[in-house]
Each structure stands twice: as C-alpha cells, then as structure tokens.
Protein backbone atom coordinates (compact mmCIF):
# COMPACT_ATOMS: atom_id res chain seq x y z
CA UNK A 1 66.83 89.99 103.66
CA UNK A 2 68.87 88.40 105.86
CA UNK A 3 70.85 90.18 108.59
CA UNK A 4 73.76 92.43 107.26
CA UNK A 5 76.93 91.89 110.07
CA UNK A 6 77.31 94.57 112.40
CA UNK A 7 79.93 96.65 111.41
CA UNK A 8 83.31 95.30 111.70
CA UNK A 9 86.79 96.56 110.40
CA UNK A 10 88.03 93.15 109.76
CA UNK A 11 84.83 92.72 107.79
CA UNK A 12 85.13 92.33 103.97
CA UNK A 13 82.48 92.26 101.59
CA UNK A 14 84.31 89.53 99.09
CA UNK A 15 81.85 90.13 96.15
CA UNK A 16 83.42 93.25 95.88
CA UNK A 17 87.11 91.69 96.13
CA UNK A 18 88.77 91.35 92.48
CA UNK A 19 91.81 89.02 92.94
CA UNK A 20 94.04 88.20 90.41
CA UNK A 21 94.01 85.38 88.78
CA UNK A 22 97.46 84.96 88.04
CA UNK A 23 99.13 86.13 90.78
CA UNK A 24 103.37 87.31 90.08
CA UNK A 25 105.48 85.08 90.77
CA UNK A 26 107.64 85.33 93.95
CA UNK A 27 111.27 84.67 93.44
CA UNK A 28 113.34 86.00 96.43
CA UNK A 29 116.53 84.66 97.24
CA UNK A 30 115.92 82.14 100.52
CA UNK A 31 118.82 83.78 102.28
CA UNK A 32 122.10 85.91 102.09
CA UNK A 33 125.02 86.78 104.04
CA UNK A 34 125.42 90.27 102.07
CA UNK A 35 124.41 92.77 104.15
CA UNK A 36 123.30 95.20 100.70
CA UNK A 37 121.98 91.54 99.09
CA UNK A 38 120.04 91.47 102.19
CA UNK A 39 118.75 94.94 102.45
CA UNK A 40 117.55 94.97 99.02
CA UNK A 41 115.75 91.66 98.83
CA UNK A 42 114.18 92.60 102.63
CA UNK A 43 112.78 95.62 100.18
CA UNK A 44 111.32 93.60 97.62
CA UNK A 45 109.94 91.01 99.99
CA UNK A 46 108.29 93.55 101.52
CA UNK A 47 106.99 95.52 98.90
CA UNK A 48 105.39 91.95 97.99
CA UNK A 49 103.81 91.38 101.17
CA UNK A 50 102.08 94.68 101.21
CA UNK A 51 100.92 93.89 97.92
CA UNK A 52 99.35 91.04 99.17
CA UNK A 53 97.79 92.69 102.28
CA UNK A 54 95.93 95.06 99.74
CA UNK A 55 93.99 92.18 98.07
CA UNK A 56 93.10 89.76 100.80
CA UNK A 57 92.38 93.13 103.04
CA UNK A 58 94.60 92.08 105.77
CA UNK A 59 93.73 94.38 108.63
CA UNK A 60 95.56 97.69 109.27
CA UNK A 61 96.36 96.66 112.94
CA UNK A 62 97.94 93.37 112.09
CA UNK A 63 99.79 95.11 109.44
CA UNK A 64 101.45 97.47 111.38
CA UNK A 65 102.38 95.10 114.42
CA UNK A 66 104.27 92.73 111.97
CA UNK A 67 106.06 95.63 110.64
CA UNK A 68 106.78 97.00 113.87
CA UNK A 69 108.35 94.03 114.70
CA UNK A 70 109.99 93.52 111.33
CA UNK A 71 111.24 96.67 110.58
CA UNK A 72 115.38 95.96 110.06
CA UNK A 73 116.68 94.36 107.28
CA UNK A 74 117.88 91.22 109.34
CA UNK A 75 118.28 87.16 108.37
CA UNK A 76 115.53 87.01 111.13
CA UNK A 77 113.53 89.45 109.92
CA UNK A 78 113.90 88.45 106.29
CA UNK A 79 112.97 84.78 106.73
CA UNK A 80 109.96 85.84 109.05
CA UNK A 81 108.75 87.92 105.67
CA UNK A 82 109.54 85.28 103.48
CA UNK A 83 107.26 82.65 105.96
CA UNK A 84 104.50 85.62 106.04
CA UNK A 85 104.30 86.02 102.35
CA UNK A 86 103.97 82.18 101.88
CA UNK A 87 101.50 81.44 104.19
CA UNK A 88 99.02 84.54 102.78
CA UNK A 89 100.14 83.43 98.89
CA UNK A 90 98.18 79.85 100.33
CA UNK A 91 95.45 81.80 101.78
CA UNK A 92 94.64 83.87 98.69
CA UNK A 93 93.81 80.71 96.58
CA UNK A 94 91.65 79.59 99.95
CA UNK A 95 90.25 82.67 99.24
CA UNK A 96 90.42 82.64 95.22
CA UNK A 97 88.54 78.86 95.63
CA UNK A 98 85.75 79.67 97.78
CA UNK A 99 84.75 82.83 95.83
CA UNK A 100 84.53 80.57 92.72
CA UNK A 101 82.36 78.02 94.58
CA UNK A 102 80.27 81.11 95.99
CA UNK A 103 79.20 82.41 92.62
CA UNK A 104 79.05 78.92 91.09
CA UNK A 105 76.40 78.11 93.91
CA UNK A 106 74.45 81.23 93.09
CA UNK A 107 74.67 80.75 89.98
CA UNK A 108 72.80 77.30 90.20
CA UNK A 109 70.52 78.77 93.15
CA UNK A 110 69.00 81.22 90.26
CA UNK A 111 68.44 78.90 88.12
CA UNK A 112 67.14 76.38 90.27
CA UNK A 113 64.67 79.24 91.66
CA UNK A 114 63.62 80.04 87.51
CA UNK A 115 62.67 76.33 87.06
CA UNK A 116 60.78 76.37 90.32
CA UNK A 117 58.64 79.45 88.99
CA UNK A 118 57.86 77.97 85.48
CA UNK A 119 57.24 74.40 86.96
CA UNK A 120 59.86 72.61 85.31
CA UNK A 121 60.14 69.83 87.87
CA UNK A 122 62.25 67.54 85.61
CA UNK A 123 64.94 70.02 85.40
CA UNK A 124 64.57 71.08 89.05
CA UNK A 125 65.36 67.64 89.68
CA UNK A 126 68.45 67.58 87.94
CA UNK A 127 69.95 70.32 89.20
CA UNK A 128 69.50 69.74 92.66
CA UNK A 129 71.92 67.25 93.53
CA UNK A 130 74.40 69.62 92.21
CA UNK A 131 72.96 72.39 94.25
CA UNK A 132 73.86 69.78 97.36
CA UNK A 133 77.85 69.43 96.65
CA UNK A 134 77.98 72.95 95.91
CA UNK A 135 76.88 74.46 99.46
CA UNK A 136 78.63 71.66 101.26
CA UNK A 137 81.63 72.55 99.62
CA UNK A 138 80.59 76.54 100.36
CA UNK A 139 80.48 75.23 103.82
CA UNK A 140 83.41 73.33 103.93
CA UNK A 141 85.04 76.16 102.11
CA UNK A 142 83.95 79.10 104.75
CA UNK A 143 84.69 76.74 108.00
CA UNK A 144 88.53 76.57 106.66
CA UNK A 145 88.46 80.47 105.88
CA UNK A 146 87.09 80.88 109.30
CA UNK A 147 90.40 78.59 110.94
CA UNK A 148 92.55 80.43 108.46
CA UNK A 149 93.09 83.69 110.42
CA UNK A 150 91.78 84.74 114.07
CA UNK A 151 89.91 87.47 112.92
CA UNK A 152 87.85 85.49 110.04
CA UNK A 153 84.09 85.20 111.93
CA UNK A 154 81.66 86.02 109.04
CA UNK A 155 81.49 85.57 105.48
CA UNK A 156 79.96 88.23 104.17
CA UNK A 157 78.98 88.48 100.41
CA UNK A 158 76.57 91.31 98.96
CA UNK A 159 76.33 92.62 102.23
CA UNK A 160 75.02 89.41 104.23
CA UNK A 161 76.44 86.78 106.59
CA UNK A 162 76.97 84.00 103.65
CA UNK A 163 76.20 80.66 106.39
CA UNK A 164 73.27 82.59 107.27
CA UNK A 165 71.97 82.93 103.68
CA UNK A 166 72.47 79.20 103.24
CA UNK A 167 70.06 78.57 105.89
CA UNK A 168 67.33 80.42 104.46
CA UNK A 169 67.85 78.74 101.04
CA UNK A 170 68.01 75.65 102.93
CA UNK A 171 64.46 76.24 104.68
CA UNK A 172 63.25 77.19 100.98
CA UNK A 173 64.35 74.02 99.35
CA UNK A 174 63.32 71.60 102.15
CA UNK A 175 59.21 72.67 101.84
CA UNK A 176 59.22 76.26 102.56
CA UNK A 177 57.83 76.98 98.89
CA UNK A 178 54.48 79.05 100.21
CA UNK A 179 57.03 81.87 100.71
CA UNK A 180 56.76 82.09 96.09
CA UNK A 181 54.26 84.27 94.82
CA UNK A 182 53.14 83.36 90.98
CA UNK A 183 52.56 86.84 90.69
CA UNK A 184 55.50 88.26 92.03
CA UNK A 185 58.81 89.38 90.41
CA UNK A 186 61.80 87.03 90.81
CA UNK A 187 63.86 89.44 92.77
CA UNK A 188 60.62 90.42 95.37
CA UNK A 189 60.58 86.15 95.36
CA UNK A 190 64.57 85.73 96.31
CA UNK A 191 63.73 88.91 98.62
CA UNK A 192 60.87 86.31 100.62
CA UNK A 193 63.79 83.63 100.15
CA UNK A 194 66.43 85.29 102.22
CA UNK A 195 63.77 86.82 104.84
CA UNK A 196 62.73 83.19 105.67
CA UNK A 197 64.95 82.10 108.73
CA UNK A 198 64.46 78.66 109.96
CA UNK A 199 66.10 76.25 112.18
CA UNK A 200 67.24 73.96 108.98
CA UNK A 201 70.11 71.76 109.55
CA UNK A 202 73.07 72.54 107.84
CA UNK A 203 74.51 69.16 107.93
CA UNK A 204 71.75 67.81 106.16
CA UNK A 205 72.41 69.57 103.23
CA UNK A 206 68.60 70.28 101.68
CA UNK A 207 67.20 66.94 102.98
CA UNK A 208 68.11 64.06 105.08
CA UNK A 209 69.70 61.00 103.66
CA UNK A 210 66.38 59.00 103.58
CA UNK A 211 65.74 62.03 100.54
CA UNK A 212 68.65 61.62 98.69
C-alpha cells in the first residue's frame, strides 16, 4: 500500500467527508447601522460560518484565532465574517469538485484494472484516454486545494497520500503489468498496484506524447 501520512491534525481523510450537495443559502444583510440589526445578523453569520468549519474540517486553531479576533458584534467584525464565509462557501465546491473527480477516476481505474485481468484490450483501449483527463484534472484539482489554504499539504483519501497513489497507478499503466497475478484476487492485485513506487512522471500523464 502506499504510505499512509504521518499523523497530522489538519489532516482529513475526504472519503470519509459527506458534503452537502445543496448547500443553504446565505442571505445576510451586507451591512447595518442598527446596533440590535447588527448584533443579530453578527449571530447568524456566525452560526453559518461554524457550520461551514464543521464540513470542510477547518482546523480548531484557526477557528479559534478568527474568533478571538472577531468576537464583538462590530461593522468590522461583521464584514470580516461575511468575507470569511464567502471565501470557504468557494472552497467547499473546490472541495465538492475534486471529490467528484476523485471517485470518478477510481471508478474508471477499477474498471480499467477488470479489463486488464480478462484481456479485453479493445475496451482497455477505450477507456484509457479517459483515464488520462481524469488524473490530470485530479492533479490539477489537488495543486489548487493545496494553494487554497496554508495548511492543505496532502490529499489523503482512504487513508493514503492521493498524488502518491497516482504515481503508482502511473508506473502500473506505463509497463509495470508483471506486478498482476492471473491467479490472484483483484483486491491482493490493486494491493501489488499501490505497493509499486516508481519514479513515473506525473506530467506525462500515463505515457509521453509520442504514445498518445
């Protein structure tokens, strides 16, 4: 298997994140000179934002600063929340997006990997290409996550580094098929799959041009 990250509390496991897919809608007043309008749309805002720091697991510590330094119901304050909420709202579909691509790319990995076992080249064929745009856009997808927020390093899904499983597929798909086993099961073959780790370049996307 490939390496599991060493543990991290920014770390999140986003197989195991269920985000919603239709998120509420936000509808807060932009801003107000009444001090009790104020006060009680500071409270909603707020309650919104920590809504929102549940499911894209923003970290405790960050959490806490921005409330210690947003803690009174002030115009300051209450646009600062406003900005905060907006900005993670974007970064949830970032998030939303990539997951989608994730398990649309492993979906087409297993399949590709079934074809590959019963020797149905034609078909292996065909799905490739598609295989190709999916992990660039994976890639492209992680390497935004990753400039989204400081603390974003590793993508982990099911436990492993996600860039790092992509190489080992990618090392599998470019000639490393001595690592399949006619007589072994498919999960002991994806098990050999992610234990193979290889130099491969990721820019090359499972072959250089001169393949495509």
């Amino acid at each position: 298997l490939t390496p599991r990250p060493e543990h991290d509390m920014t770390l999140v496991d986003w197989s195991s994140v269920e985000l919603p897919v239709e998120p509420e809608p936000i509808d807060f007043p932009r801003e107000t000179t009444d001090p009790i309008a104020l006060e009680l749309a500071f409270s909603q805002a707020m309650r919104q934002l920590r809504k929102l720091w549940d499911e894209i697991r923003f970290p405790m510590g960050e959490r806490r600063r921005f409330e210690r330094n947003n803690d009174v119901a002030t115009a300051e304050s209450y646009a600062q929340v406003l900005s905060h909420v907006t900005r993670l709202l974007l970064y949830r579909r970032q998030i939303q997006e990539l997951v989608q691509t994730v398990q649309h790319r492993e979906a087409v990995l297993h399949e590709v990997i079934a074809l590959y076992r019963s020797h149905q080249s034609e078909d292996l064929r065909r799905l490739m290409p598609q295989l190709r745009v999916l992990t660039a856009q994976v890639m492209k997808g992680i390497h935004g996550w990753q400039n989204a927020l400081p603390w974003n390093k590793t993508f982990v899904w099911r436990g492993h580094d996600y860039l790092h499983k992509i190489r080992t597929d990618v090392a599998y798909l470019k000639g490393d098929t001595h690592v399949y086993d006619d007589d072994s099961s498919e999960e002991e073959d994806e098990s050999r799959l992610h234990s193979q780790i290889h130099s491969a370049r990721l820019s090359d996307s499972f072959g250089s041009s001169s393949d495509r």
